[in-house]
Protein backbone atom coordinates (compact mmCIF):
# COMPACT_ATOMS: atom_id res chain seq x y z
CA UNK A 1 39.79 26.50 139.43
CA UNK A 2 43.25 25.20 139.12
CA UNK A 3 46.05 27.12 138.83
CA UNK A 4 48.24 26.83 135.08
CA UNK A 5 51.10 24.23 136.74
CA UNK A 6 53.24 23.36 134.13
CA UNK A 7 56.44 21.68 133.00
CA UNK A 8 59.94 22.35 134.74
CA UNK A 9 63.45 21.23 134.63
CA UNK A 10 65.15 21.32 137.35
CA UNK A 11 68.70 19.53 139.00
CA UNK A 12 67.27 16.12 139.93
CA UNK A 13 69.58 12.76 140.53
CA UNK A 14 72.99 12.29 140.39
CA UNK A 15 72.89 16.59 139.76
CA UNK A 16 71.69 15.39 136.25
CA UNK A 17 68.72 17.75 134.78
CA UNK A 18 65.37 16.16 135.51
CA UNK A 19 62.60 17.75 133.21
CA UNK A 20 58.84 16.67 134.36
CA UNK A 21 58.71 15.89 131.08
CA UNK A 22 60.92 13.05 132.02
CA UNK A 23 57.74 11.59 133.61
CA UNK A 24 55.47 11.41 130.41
CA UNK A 25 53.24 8.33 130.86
CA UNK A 26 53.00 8.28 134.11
CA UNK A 27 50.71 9.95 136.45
CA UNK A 28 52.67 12.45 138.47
CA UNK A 29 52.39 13.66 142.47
CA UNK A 30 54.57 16.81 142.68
CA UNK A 31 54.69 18.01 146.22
CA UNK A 32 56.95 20.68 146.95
CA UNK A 33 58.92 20.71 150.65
CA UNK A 34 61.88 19.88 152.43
CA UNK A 35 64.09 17.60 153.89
CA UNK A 36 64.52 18.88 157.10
CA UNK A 37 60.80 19.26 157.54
CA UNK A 38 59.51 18.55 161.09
CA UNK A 39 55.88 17.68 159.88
CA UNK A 40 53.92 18.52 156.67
CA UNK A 41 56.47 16.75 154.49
CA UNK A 42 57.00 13.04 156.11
CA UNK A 43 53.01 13.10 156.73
CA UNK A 44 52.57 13.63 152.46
CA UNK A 45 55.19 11.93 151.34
CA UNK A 46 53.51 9.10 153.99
CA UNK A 47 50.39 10.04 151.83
CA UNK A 48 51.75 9.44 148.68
CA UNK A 49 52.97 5.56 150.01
CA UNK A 50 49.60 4.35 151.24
CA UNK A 51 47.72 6.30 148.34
CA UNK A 52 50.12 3.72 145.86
CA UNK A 53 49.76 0.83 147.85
CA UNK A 54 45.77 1.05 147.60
CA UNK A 55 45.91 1.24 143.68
CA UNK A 56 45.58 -1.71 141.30
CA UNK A 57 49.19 -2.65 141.00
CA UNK A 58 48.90 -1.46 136.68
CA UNK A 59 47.95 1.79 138.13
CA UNK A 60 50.65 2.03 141.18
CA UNK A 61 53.46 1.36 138.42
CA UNK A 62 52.50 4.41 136.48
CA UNK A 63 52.89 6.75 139.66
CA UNK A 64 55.65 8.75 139.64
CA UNK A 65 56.49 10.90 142.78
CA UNK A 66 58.25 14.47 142.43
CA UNK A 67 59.62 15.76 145.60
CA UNK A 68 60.55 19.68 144.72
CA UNK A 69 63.26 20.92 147.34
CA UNK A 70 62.14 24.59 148.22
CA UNK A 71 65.55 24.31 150.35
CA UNK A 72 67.91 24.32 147.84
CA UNK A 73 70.67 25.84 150.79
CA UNK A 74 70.43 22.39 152.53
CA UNK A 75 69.10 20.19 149.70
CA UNK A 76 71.56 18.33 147.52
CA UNK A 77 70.58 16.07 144.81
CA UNK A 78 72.50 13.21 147.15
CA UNK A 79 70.44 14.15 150.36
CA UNK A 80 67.33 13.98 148.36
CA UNK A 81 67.84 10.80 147.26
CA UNK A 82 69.10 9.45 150.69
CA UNK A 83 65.76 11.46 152.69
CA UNK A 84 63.51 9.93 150.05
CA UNK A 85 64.35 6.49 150.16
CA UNK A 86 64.21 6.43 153.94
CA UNK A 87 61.23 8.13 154.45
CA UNK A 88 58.98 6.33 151.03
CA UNK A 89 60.86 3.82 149.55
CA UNK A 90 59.72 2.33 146.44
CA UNK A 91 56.04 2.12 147.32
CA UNK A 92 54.41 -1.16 146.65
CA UNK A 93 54.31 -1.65 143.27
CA UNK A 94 54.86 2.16 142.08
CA UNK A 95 58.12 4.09 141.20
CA UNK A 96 60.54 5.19 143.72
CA UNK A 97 60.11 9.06 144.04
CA UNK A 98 62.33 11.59 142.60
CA UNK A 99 64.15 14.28 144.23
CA UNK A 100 65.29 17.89 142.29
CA UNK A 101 65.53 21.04 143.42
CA UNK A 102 67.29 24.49 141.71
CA UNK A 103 68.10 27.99 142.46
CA UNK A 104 65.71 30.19 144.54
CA UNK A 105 64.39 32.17 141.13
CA UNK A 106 63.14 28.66 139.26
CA UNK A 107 61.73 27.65 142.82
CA UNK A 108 59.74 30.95 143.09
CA UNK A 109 58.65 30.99 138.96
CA UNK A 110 57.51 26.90 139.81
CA UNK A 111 55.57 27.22 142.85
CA UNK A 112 53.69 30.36 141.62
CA UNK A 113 52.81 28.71 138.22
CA UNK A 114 51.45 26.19 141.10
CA UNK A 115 49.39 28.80 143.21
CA UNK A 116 51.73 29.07 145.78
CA UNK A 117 54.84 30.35 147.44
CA UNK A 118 57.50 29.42 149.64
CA UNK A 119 59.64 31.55 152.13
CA UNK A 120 62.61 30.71 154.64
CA UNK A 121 61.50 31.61 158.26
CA UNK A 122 63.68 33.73 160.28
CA UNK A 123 65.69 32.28 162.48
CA UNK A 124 69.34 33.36 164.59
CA UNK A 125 72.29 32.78 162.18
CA UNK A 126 73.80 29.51 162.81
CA UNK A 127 69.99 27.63 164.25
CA UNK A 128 67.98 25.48 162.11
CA UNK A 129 65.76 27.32 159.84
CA UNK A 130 62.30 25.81 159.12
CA UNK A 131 60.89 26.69 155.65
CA UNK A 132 57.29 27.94 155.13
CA UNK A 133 55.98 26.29 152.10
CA UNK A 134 52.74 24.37 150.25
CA UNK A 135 51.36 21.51 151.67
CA UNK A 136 49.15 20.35 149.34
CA UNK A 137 50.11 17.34 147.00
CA UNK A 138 49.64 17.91 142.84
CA UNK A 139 48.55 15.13 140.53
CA UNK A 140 49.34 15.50 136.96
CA UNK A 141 47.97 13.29 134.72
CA UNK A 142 50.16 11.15 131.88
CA UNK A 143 50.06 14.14 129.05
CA UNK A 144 51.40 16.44 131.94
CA UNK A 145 48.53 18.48 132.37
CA UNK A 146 48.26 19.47 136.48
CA UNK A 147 44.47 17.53 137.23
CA UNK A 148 44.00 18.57 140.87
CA UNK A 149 45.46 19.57 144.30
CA UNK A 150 44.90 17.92 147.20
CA UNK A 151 45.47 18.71 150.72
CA UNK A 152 47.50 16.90 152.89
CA UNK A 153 45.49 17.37 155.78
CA UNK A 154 42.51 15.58 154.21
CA UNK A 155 43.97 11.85 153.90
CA UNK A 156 44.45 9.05 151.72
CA UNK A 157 41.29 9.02 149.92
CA UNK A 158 41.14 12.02 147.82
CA UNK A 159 44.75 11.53 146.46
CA UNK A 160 43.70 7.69 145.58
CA UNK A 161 40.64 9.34 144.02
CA UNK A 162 42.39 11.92 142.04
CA UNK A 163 44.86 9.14 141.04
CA UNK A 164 42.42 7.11 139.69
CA UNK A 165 40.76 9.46 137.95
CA UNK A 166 43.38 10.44 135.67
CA UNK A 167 44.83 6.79 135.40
C-alpha cells in the first residue's frame, strides 16, 4: 500500500515558493536527498536521466523532476540549481529538474506524509556531516496523486515502467 504523499510548497528557485502543484500536467519524480550526497543521490538522480531518455519523447516532456533538499543547513535554492544541472541536466527531451528545500519541520511533515524520515548523522563539529535519508524515487501522476515508489537500487526499468503507466 502506498503511503498518502501529497502536495507541498516549499522554497524552490530563485528562493521563490515552488508548490508541487506547480507541476500539474506533468508526471512528477520527487526524490528526496542531498547535495553533498556521496552515493544514493547522484545514482537516482542518474536514474531519473536514463529513465527520460528511454521514454517516447511526448512522454519525456511531461516529466518533471523534484529534488527535495533534506539538508536545508547546506542547501540553498542557488546550490540546488547549480548541483542539479551538473549532475542531470535537462534530460533528453524532458524538463530540467527542480530543486526546493524548507525548514526542518515542513521536511519532517513531507517525508512522513511520504513513509519516511530523514535524520543528520553525527559527526565532530566542524567535519562533513552525511545525512540519513529515503532512497527511493516517487512518481506522481499529472492530477498529483503519488502512483508508486520505486527503489533506487532496482534500476531503470521499474521507474520507466511506473512512468509509463501513469503517462
Amino acid at each position: 500500500m502506498l503511503p498518502a504523499g501529497g502536495g507541498f510548497t516549499l522554497t524552490g528557485p530563485g528562493g521563490r515558493p515552488y508548490a508541487l502543484a506547480d507541476a500539474r500536467g506533468s508526471a512528477v519524480v520527487l526524490f528526496f536527498g542531498y547535495a553533498s550526497c556521496p552515493d544514493f543521490c547522484p545514482r537516482a538522480m542518474g536514474l531519473v536521466k536514463a529513465a527520460v531518455a528511454r521514454l517516447e519523447p511526448a512522454q519525456a516532456a511531461r516529466v518533471q523532476p523534484i529534488f527535495v533538499s533534506v539538508d536545508p543547513d547546506r542547501d540553498t535554492p542557488a546550490s540546488l540549481e547549480r548541483y542539479l544541472t551538473h549532475l542531470v541536466g535537462t534530460p533528453t527531451g524532458g524538463l530540467a529538474p527542480i530543486g526546493v528545500t524548507g525548514s526542518h519541520a515542513q521536511l519532517h511533515e513531507l517525508i512522513a506524509r511520504y513513509g519516511g524520515d530523514y535524520e543528520r548523522d553525527p559527526a565532530p563539529p566542524g567535519t562533513a556531516y552525511t545525512v540519513t535519508h529515503p532512497t527511493s524515487l516517487y512518481v506522481i501522476d499529472p492530477a498529483g496523486r503519488l502512483r508508486a515508489y520505486v527503489s533506487s537500487s532496482e534500476g531503470v526499468d521499474p521507474l520507466v515502467a511506473a512512468l509509463r503507466q501513469v503517462l
